[in-house]
N, C-alpha and C. Protein backbone atom coordinates (compact mmCIF):
# COMPACT_ATOMS: atom_id res chain seq x y z
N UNK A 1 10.12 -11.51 -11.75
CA UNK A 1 9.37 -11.09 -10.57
C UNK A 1 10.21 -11.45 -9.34
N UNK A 2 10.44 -10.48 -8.29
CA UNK A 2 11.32 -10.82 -7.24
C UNK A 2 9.72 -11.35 -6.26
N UNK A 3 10.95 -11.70 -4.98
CA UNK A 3 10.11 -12.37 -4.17
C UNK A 3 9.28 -11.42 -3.35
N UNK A 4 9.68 -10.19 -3.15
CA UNK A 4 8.19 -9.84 -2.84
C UNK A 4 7.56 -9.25 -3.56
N UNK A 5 7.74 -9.17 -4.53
CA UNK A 5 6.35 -8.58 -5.51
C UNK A 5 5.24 -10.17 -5.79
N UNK A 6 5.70 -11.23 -5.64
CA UNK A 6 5.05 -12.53 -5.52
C UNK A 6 4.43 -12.28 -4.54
N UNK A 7 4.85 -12.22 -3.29
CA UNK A 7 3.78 -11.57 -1.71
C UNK A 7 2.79 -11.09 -2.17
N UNK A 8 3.35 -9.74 -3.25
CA UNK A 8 2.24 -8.73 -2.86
C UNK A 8 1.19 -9.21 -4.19
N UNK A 9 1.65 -9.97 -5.06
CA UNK A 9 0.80 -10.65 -5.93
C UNK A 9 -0.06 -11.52 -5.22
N UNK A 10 0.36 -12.39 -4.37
CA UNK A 10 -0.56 -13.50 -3.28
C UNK A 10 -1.58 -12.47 -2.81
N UNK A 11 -1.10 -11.96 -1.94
CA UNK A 11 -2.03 -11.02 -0.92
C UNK A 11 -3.30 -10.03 -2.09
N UNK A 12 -3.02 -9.32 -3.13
CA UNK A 12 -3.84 -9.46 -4.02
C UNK A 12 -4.65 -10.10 -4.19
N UNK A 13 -4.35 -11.36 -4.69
CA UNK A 13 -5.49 -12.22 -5.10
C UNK A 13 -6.39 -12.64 -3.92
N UNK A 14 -5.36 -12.90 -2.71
CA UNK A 14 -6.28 -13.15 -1.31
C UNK A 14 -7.76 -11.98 -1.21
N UNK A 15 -7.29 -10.78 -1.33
CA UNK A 15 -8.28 -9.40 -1.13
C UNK A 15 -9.20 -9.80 -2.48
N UNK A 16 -8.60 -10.39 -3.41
CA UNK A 16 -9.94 -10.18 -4.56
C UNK A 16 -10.43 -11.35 -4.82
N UNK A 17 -10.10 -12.40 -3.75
CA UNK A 17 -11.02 -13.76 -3.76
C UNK A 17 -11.98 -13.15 -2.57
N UNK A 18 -11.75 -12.46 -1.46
CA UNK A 18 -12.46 -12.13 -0.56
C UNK A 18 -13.70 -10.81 -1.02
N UNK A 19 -13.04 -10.05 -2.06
CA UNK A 19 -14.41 -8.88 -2.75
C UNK A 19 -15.58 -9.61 -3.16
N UNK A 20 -14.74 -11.21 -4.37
CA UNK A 20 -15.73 -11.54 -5.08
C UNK A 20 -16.39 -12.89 -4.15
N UNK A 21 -15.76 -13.30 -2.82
CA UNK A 21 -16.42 -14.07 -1.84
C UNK A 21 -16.02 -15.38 -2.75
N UNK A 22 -14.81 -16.38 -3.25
CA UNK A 22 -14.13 -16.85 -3.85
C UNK A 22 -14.86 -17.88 -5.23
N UNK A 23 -14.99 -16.48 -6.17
CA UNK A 23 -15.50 -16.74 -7.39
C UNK A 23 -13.56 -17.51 -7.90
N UNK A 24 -13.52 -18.26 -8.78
CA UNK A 24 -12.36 -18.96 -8.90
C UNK A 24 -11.57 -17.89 -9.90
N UNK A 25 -11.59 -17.05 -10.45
CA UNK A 25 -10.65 -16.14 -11.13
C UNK A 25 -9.61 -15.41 -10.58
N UNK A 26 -8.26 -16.17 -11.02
CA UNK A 26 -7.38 -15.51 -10.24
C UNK A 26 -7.08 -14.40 -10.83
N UNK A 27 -7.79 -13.17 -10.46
CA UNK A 27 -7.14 -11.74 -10.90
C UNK A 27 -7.27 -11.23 -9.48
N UNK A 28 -6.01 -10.11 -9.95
CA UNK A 28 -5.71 -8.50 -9.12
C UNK A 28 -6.77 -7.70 -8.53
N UNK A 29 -7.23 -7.17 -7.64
CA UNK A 29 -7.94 -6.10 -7.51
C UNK A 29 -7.77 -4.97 -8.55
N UNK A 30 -6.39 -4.59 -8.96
CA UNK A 30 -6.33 -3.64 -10.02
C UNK A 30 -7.01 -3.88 -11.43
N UNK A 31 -6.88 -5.94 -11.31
CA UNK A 31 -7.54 -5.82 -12.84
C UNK A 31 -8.94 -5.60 -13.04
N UNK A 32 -9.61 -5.86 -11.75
CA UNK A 32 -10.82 -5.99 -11.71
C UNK A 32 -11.25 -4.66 -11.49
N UNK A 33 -10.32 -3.34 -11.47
CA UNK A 33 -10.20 -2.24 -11.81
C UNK A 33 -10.82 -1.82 -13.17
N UNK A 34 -9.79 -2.53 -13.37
CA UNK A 34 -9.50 -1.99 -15.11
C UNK A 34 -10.57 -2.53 -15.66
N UNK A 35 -11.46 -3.85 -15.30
CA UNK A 35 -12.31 -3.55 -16.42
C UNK A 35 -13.57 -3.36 -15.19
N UNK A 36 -13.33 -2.64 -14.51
CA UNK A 36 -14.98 -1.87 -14.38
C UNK A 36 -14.95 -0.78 -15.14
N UNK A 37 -13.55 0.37 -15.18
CA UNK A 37 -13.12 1.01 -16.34
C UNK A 37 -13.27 0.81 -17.87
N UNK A 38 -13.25 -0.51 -18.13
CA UNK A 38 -13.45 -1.21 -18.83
C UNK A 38 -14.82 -0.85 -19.98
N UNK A 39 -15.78 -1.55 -18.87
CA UNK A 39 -17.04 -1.75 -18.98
C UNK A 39 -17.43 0.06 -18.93
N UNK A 40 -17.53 1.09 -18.42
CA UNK A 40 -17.65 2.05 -18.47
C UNK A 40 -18.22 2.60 -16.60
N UNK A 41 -17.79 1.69 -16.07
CA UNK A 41 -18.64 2.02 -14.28
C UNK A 41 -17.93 3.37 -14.14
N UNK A 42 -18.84 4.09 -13.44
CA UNK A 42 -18.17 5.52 -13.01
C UNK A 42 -18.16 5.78 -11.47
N UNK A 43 -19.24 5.06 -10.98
CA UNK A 43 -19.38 5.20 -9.75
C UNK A 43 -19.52 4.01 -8.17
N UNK A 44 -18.99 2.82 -9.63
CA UNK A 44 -18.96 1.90 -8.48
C UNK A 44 -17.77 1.76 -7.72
N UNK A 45 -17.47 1.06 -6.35
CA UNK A 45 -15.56 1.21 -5.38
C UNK A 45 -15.09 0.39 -6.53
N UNK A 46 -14.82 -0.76 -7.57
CA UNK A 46 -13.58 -0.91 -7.87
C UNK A 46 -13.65 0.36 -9.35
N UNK A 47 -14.69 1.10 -9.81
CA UNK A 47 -13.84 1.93 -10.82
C UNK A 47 -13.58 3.25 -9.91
N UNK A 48 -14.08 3.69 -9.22
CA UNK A 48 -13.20 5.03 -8.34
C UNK A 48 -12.47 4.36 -7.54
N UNK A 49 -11.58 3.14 -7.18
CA UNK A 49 -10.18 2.85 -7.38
C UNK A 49 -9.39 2.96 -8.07
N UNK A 50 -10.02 2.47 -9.57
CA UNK A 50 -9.16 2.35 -10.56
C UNK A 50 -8.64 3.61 -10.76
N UNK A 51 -9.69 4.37 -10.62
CA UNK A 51 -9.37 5.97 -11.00
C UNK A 51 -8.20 6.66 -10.45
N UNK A 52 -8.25 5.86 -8.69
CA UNK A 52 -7.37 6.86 -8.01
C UNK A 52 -5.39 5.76 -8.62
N UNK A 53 -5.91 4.80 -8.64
CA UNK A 53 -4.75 3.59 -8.89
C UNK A 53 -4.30 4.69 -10.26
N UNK A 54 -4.83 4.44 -11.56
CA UNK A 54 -4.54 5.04 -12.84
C UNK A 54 -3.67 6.56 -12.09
N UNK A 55 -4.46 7.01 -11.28
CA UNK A 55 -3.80 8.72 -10.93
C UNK A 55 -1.97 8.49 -10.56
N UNK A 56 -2.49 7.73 -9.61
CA UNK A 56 -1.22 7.29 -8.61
C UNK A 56 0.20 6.97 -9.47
N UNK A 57 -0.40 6.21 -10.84
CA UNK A 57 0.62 5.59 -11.95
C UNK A 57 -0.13 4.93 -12.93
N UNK A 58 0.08 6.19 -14.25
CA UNK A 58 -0.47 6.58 -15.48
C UNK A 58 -0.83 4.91 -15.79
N UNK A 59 -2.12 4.48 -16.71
CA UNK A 59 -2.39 2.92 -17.20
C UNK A 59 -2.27 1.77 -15.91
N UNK A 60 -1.90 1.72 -14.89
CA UNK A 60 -2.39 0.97 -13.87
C UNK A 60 -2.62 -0.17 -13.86
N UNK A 61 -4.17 0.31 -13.92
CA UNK A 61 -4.81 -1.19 -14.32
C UNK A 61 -5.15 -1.92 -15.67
N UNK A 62 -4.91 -1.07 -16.52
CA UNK A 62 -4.31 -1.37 -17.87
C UNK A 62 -3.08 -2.58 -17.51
N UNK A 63 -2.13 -2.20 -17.25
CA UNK A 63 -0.96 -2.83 -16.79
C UNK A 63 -1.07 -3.98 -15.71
N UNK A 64 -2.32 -3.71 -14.87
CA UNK A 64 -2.69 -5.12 -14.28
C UNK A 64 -3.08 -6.59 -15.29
N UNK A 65 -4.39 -5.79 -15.74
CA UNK A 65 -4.90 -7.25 -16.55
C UNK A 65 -3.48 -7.04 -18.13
N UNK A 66 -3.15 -6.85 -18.35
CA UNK A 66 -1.87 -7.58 -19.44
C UNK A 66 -1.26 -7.88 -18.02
N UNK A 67 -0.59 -8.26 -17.06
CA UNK A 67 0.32 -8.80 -16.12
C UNK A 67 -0.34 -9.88 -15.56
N UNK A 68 -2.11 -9.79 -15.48
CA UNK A 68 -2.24 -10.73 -15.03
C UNK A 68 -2.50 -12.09 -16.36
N UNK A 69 -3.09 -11.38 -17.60
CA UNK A 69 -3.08 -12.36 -18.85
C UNK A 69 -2.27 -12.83 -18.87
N UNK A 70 -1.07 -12.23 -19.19
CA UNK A 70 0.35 -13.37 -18.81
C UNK A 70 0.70 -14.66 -17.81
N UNK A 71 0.38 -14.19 -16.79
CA UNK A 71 0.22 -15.05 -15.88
C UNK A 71 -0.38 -16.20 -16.24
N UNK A 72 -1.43 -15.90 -16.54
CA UNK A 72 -2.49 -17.10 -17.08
C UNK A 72 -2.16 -17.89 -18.24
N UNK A 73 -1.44 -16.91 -18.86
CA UNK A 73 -1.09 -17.14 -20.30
C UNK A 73 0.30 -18.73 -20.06
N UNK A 74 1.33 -18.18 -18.97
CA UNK A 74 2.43 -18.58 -18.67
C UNK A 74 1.82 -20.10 -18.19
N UNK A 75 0.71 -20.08 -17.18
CA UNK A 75 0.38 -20.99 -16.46
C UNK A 75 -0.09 -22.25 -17.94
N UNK A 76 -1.22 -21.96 -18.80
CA UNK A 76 -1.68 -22.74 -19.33
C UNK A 76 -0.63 -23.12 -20.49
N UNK A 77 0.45 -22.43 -20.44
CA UNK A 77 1.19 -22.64 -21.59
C UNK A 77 2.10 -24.16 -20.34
N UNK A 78 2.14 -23.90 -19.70
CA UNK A 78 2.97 -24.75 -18.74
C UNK A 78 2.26 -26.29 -18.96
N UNK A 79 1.02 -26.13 -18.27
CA UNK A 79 -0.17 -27.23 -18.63
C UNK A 79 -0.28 -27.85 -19.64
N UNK A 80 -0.08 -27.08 -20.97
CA UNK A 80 -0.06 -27.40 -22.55
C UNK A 80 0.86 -28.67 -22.55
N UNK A 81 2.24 -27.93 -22.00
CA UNK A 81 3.64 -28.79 -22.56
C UNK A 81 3.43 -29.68 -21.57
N UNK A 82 3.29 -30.16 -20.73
CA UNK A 82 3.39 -31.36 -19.95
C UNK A 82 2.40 -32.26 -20.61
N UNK A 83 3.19 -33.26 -20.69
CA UNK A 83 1.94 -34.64 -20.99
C UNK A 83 1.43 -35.15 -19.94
N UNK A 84 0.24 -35.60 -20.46
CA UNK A 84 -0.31 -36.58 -19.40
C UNK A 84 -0.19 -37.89 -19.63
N UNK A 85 -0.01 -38.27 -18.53
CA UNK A 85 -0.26 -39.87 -18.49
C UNK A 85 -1.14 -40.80 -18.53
């Protein structure tokens, strides 16, 4: 990940701590796309985002939540290996 795709990862999460009014889950607006898509929403703003996001560039928000699982994935794997004292 270069350094500004980290920006635009920050600023993300900033906009989707501010949708969900700062529920503690650090996801994407795109992921929270993907699973209103997910779930089957047709007419709520984050799945006719997702819709227009998916248009814009095929799987999208598909490609969000696996980018952001990783993340998470990377983080707790980090947490794992460190001992505590």
């Amino acid at each position: 990940m270069n350094f500004l795709h980290g920006i635009a990862i920050a600023l993300d999460y900033c906009v989707e701590m501010l949708l969900r009014w700062k529920k503690a889950d650090p996801m994407t607006v795109s992921t929270l796309c993907g699973l209103a898509l997910r779930r089957g929403e047709k007419w709520t703003a984050l799945a006719l985002l997702g819709k227009v996001l998916n248009f814009i560039s095929t799987g999208h928000c598909e490609g969000a939540i696996a980018a952001d699982t990783n993340r998470l994935q990377t983080a707790l794997n980090e947490i794992n290996s460190t001992p505590s004292k």
